[in-house]
PDB file of N, CA and C in Angstrom:
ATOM      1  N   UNK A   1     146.396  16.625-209.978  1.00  0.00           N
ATOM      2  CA  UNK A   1     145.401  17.516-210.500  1.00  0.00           C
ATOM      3  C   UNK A   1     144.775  18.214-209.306  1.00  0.00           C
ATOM      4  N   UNK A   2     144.807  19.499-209.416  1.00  0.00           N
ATOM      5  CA  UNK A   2     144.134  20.097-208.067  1.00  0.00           C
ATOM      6  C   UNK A   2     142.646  20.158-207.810  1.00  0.00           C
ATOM      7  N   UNK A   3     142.637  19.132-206.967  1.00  0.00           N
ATOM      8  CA  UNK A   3     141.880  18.453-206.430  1.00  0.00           C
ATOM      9  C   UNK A   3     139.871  18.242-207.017  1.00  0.00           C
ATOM     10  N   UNK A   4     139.800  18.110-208.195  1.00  0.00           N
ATOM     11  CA  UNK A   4     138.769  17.818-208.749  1.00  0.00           C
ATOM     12  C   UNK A   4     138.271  16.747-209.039  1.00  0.00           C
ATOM     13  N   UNK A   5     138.723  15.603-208.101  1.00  0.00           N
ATOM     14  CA  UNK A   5     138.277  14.186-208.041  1.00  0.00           C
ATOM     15  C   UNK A   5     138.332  13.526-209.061  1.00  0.00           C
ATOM     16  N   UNK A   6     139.191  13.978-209.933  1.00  0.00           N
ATOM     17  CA  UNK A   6     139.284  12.934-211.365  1.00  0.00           C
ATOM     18  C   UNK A   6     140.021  11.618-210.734  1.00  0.00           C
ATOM     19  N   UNK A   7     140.931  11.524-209.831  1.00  0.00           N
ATOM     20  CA  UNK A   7     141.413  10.338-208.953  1.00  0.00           C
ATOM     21  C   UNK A   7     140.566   9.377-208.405  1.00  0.00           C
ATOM     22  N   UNK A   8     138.949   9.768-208.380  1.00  0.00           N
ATOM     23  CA  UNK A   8     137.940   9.146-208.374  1.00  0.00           C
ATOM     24  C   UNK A   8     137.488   8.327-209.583  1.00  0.00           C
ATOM     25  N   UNK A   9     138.252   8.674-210.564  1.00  0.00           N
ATOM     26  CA  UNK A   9     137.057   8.302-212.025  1.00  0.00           C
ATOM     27  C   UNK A   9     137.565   6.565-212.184  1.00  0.00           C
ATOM     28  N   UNK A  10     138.925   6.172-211.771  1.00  0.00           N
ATOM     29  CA  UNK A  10     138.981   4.774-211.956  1.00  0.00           C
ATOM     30  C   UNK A  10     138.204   4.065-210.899  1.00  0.00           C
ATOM     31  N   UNK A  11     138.140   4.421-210.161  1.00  0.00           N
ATOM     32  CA  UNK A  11     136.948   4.015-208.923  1.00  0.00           C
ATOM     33  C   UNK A  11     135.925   3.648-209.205  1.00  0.00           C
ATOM     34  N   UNK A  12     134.951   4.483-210.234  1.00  0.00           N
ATOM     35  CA  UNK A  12     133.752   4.507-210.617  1.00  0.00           C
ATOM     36  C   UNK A  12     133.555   4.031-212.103  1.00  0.00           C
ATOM     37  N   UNK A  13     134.747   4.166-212.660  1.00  0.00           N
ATOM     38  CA  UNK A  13     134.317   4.237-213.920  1.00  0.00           C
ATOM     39  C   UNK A  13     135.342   3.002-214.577  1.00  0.00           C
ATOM     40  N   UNK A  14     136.337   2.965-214.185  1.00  0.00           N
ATOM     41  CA  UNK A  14     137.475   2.174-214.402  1.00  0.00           C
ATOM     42  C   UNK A  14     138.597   2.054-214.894  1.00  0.00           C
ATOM     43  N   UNK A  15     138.780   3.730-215.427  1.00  0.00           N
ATOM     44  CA  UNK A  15     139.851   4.254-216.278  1.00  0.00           C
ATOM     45  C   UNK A  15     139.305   5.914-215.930  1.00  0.00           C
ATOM     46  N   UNK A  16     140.947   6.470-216.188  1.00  0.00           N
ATOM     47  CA  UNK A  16     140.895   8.234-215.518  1.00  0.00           C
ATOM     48  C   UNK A  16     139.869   8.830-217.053  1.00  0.00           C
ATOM     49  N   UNK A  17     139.846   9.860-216.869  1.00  0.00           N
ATOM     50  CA  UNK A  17     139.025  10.646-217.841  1.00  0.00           C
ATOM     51  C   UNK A  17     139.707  11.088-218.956  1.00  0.00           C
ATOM     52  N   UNK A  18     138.957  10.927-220.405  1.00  0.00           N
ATOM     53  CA  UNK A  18     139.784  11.358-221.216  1.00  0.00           C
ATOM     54  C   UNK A  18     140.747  12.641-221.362  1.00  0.00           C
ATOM     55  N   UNK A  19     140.243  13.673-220.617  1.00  0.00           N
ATOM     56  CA  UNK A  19     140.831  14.887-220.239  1.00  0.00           C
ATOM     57  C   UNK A  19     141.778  14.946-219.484  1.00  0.00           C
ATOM     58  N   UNK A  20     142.022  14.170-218.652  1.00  0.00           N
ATOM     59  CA  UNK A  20     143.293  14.147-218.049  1.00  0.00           C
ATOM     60  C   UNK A  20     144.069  12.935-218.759  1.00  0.00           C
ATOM     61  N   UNK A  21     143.623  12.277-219.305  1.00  0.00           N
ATOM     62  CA  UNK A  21     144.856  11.137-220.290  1.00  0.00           C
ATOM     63  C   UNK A  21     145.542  12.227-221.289  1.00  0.00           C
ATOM     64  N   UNK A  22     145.027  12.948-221.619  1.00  0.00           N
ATOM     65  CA  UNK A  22     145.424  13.916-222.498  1.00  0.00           C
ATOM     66  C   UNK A  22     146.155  14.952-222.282  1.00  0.00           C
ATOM     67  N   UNK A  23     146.478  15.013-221.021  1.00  0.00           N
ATOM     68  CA  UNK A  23     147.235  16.177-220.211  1.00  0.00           C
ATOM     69  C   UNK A  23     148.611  15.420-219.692  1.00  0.00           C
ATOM     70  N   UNK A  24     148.341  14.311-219.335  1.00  0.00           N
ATOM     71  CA  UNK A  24     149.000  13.345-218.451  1.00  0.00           C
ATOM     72  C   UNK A  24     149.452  12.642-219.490  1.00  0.00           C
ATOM     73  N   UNK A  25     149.360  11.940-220.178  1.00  0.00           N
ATOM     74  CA  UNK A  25     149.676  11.446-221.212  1.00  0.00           C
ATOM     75  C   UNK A  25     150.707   9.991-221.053  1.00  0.00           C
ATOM     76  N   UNK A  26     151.600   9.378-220.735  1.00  0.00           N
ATOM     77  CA  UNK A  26     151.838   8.450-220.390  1.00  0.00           C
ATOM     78  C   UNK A  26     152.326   7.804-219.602  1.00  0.00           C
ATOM     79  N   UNK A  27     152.165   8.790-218.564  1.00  0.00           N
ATOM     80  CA  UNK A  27     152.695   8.892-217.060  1.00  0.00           C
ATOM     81  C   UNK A  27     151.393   8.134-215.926  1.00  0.00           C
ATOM     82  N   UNK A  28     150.344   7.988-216.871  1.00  0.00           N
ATOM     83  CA  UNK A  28     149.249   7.856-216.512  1.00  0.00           C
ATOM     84  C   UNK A  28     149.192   6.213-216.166  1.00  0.00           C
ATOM     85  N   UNK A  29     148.716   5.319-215.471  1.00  0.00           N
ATOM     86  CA  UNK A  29     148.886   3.577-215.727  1.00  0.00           C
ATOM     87  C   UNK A  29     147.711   3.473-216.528  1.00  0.00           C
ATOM     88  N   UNK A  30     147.912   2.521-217.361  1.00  0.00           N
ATOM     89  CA  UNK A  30     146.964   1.786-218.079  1.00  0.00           C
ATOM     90  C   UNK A  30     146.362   0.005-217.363  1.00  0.00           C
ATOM     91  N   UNK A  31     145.198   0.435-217.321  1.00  0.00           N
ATOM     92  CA  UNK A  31     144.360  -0.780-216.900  1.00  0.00           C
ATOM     93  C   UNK A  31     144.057  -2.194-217.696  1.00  0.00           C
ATOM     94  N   UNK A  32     144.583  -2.725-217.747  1.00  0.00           N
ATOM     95  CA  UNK A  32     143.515  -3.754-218.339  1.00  0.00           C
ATOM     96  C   UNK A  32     142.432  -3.646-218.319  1.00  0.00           C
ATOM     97  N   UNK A  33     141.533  -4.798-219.060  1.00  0.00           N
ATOM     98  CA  UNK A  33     140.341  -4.710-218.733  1.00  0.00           C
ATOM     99  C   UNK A  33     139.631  -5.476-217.524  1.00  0.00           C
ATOM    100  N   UNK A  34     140.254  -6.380-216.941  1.00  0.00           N
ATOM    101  CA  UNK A  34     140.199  -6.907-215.589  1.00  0.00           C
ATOM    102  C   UNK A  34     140.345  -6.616-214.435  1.00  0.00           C
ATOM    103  N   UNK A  35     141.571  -5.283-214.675  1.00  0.00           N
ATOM    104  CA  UNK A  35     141.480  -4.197-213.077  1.00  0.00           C
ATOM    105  C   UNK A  35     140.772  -3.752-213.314  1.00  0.00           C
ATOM    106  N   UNK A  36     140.460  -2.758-214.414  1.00  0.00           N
ATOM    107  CA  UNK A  36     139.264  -1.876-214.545  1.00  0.00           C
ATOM    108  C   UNK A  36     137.842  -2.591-214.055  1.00  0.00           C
ATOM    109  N   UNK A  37     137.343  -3.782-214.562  1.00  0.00           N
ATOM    110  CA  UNK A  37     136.346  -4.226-214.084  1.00  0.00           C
ATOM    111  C   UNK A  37     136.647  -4.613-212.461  1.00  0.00           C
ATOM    112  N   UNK A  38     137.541  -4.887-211.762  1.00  0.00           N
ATOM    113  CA  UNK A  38     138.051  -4.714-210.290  1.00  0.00           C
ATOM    114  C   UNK A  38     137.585  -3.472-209.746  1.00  0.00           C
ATOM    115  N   UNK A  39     138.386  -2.550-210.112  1.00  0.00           N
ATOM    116  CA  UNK A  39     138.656  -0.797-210.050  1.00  0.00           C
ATOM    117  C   UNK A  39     136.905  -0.686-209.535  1.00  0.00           C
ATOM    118  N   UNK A  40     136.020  -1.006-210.215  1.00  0.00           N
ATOM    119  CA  UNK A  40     134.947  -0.498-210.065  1.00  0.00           C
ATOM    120  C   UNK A  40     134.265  -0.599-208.868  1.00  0.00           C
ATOM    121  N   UNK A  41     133.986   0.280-208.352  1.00  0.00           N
ATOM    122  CA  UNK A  41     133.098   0.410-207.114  1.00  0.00           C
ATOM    123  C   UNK A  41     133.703  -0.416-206.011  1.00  0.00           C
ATOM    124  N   UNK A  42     135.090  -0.406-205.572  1.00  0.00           N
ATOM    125  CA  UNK A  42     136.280  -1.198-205.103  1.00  0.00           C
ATOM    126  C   UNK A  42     136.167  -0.867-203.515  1.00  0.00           C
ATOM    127  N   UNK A  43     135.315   0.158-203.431  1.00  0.00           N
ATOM    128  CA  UNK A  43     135.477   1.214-202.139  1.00  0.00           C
ATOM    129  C   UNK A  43     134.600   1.055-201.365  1.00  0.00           C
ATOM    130  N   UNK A  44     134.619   1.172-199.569  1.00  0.00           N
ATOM    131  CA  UNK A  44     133.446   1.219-198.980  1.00  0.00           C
ATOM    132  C   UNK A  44     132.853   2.402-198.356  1.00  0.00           C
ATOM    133  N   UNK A  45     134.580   3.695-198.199  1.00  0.00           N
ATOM    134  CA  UNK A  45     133.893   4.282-197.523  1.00  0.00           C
ATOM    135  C   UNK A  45     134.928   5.600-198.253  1.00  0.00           C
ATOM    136  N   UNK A  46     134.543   6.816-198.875  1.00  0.00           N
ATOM    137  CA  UNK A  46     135.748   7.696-198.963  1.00  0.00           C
ATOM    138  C   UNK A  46     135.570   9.020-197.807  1.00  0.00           C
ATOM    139  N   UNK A  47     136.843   9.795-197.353  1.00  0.00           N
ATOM    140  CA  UNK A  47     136.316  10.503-196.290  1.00  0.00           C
ATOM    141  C   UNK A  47     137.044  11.866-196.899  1.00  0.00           C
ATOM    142  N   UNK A  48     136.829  12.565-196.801  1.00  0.00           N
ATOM    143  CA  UNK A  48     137.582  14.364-197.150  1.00  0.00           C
ATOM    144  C   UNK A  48     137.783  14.770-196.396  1.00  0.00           C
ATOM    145  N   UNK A  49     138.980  15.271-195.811  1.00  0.00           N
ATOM    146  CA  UNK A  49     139.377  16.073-194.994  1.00  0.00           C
ATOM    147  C   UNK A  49     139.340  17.590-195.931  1.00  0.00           C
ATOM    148  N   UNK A  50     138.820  18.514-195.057  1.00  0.00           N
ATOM    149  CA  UNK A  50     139.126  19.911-195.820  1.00  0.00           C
ATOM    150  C   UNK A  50     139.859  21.026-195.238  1.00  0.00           C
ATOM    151  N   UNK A  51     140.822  21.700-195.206  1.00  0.00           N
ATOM    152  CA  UNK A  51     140.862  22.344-194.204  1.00  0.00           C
ATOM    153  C   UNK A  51     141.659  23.776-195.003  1.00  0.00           C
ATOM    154  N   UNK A  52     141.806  24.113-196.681  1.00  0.00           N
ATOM    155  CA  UNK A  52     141.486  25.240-197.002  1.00  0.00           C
ATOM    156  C   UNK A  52     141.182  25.477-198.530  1.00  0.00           C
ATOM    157  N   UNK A  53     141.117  26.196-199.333  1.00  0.00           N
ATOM    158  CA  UNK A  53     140.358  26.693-200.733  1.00  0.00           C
ATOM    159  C   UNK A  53     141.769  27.188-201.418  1.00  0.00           C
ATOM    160  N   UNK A  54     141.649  25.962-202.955  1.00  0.00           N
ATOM    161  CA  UNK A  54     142.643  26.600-203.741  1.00  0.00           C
ATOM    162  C   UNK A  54     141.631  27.421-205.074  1.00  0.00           C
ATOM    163  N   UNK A  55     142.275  28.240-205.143  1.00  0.00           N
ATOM    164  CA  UNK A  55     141.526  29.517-206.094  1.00  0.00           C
ATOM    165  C   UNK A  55     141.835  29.157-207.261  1.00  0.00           C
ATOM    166  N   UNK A  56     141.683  28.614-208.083  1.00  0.00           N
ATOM    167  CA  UNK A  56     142.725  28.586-209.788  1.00  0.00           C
ATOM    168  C   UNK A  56     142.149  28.946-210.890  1.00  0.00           C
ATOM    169  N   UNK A  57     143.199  29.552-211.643  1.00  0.00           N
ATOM    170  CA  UNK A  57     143.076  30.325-213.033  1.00  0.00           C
ATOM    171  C   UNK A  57     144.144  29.385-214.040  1.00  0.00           C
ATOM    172  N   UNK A  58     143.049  29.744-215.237  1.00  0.00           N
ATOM    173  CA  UNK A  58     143.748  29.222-216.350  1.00  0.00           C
ATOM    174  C   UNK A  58     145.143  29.739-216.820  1.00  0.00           C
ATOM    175  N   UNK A  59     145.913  28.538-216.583  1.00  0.00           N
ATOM    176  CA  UNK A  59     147.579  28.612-217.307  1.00  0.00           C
ATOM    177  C   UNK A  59     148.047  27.989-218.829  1.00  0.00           C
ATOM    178  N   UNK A  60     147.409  28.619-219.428  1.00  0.00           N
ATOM    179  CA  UNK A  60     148.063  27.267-220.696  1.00  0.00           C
ATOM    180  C   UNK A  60     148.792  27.484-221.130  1.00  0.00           C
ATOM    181  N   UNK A  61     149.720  28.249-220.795  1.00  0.00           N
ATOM    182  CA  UNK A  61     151.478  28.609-220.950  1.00  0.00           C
ATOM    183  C   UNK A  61     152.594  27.096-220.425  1.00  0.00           C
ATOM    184  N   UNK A  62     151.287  26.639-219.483  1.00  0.00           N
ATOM    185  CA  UNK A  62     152.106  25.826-218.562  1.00  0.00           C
ATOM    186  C   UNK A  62     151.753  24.218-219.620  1.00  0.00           C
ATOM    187  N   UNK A  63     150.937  24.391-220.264  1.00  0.00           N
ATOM    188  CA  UNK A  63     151.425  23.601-221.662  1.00  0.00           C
ATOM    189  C   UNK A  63     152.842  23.256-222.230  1.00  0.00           C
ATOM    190  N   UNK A  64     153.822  24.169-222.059  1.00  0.00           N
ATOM    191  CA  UNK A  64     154.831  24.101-223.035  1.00  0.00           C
ATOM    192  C   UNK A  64     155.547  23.791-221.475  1.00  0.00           C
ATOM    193  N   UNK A  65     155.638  23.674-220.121  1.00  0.00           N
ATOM    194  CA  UNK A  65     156.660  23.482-219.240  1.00  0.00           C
ATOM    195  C   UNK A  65     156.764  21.967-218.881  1.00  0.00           C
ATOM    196  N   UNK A  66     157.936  21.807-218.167  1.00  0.00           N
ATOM    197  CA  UNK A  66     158.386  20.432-217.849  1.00  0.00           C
ATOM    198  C   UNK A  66     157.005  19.784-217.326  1.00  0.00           C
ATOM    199  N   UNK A  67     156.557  18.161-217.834  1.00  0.00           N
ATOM    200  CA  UNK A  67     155.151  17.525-217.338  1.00  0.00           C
ATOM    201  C   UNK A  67     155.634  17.189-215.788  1.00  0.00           C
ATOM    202  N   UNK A  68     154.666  17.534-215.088  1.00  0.00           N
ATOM    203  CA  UNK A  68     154.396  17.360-213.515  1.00  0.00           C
ATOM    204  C   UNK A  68     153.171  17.334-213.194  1.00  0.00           C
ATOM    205  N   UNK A  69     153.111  16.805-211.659  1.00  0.00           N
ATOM    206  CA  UNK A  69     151.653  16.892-211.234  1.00  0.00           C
ATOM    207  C   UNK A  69     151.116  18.354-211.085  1.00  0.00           C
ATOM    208  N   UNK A  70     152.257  18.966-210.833  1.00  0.00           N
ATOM    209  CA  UNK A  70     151.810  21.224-210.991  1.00  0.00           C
ATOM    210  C   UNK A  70     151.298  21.607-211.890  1.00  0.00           C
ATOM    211  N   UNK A  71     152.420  21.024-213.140  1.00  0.00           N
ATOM    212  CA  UNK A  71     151.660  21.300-214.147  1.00  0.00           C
ATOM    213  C   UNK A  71     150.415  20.981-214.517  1.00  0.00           C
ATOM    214  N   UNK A  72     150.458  19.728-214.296  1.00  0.00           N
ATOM    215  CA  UNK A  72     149.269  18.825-215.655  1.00  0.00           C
ATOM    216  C   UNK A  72     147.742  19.385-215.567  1.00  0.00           C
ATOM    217  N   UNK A  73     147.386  20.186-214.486  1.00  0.00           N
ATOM    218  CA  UNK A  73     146.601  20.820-214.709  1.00  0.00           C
ATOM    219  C   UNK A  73     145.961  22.114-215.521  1.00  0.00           C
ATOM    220  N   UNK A  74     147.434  22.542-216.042  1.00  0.00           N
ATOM    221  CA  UNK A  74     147.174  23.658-216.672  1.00  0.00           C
ATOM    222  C   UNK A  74     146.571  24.723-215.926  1.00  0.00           C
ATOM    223  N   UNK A  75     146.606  25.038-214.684  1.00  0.00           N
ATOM    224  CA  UNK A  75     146.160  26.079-214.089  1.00  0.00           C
ATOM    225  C   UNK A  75     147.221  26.635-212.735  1.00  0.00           C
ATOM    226  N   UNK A  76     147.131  28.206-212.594  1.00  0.00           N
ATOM    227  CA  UNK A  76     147.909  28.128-211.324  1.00  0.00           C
ATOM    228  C   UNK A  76     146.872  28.468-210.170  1.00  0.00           C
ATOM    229  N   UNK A  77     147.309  28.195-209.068  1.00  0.00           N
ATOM    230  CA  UNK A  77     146.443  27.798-207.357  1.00  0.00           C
ATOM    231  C   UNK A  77     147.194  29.160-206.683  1.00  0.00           C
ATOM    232  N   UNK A  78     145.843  29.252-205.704  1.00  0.00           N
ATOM    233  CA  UNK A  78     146.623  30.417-204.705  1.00  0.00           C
ATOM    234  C   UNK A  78     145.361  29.998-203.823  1.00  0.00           C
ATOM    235  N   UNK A  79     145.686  29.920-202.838  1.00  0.00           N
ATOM    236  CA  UNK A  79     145.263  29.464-201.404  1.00  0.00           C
ATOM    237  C   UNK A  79     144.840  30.048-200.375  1.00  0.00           C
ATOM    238  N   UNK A  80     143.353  29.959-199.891  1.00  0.00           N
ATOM    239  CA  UNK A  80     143.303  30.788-198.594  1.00  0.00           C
ATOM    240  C   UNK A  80     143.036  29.068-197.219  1.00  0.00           C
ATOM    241  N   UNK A  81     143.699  30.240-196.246  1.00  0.00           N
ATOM    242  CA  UNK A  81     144.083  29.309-195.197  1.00  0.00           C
ATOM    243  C   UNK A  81     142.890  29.625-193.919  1.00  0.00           C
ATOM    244  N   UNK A  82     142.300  28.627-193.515  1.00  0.00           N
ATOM    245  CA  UNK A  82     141.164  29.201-192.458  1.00  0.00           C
ATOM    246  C   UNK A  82     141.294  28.304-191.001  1.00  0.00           C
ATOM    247  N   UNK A  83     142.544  27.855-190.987  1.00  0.00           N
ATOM    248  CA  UNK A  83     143.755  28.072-189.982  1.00  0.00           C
ATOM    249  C   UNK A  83     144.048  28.767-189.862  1.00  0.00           C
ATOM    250  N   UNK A  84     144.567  30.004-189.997  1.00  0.00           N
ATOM    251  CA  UNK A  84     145.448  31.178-190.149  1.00  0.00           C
ATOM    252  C   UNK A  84     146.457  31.521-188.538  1.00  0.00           C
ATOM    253  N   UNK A  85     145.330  31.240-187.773  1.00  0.00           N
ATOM    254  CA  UNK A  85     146.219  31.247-186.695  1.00  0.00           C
ATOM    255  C   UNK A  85     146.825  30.115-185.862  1.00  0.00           C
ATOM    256  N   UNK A  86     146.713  29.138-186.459  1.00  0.00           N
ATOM    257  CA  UNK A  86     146.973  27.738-185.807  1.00  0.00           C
ATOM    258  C   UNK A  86     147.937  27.163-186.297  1.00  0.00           C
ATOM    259  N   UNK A  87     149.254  26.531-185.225  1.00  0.00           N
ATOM    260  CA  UNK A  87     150.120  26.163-186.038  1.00  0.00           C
ATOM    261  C   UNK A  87     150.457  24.747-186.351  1.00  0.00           C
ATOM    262  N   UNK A  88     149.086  24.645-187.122  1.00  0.00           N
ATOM    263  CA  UNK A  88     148.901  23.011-187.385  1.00  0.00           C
ATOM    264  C   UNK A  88     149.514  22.907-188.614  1.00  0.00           C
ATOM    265  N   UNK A  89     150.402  21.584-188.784  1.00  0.00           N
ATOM    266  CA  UNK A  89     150.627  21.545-190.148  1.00  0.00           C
ATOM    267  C   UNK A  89     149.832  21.458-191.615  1.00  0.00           C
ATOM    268  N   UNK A  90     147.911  21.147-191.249  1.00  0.00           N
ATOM    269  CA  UNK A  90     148.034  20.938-192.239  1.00  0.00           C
ATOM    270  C   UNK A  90     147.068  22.496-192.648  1.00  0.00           C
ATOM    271  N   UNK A  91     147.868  23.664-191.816  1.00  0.00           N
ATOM    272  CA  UNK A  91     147.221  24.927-192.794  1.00  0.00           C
ATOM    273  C   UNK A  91     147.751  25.072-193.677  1.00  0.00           C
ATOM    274  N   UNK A  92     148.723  24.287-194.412  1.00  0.00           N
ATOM    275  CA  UNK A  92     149.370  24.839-195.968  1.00  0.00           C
ATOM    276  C   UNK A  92     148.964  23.597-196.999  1.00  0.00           C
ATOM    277  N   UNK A  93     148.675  24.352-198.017  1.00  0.00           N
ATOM    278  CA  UNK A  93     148.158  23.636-199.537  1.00  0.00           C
ATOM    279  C   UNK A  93     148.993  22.189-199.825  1.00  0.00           C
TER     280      UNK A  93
END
């Protein structure tokens, strides 16, 4: 999912969000209720690296295409790079 921290929600919450179970659908793992109570607050420290901006617009065409992690968001990304002149690997999306 491009990058809206729903990968956070078993962390905090103990299971992903209904909105993405619903997109994702059974590709998704299912928790017990014993990881989930694990899952919770499991973490000591999270860190973000940032290093450029994906732009995205609604795709829901991409509803009907093969399920992937591209897809499952239903949106397409276009990227600005603020590397631009550096030829570090991680100026690309």
């Amino acid at each position: 999912m491009l990058n809206d921290f729903r990968f956070m929600d078993p962390l905090t919450s103990g299971d992903y969000p209904k909105s993405m179970r619903s997109l994702v659908r059974t590709r998704l793992p299912k928790f017990t209720a014993d990881q989930a109570r694990q899952l919770i607050g499991s973490f000591d420290f999270i860190g973000l690296n940032y290093y450029s901006t994906t732009y995205s617009s609604d795709a829901p065409q991409l509803s009907n295409a093969n399920p992937s992690y591209i897809t499952d968001s239903l949106v397409t990304a276009a990227c600005e790079h603020f590397f631009q002149h550096s030829i570090s690997f991680y100026q690309f999306c």
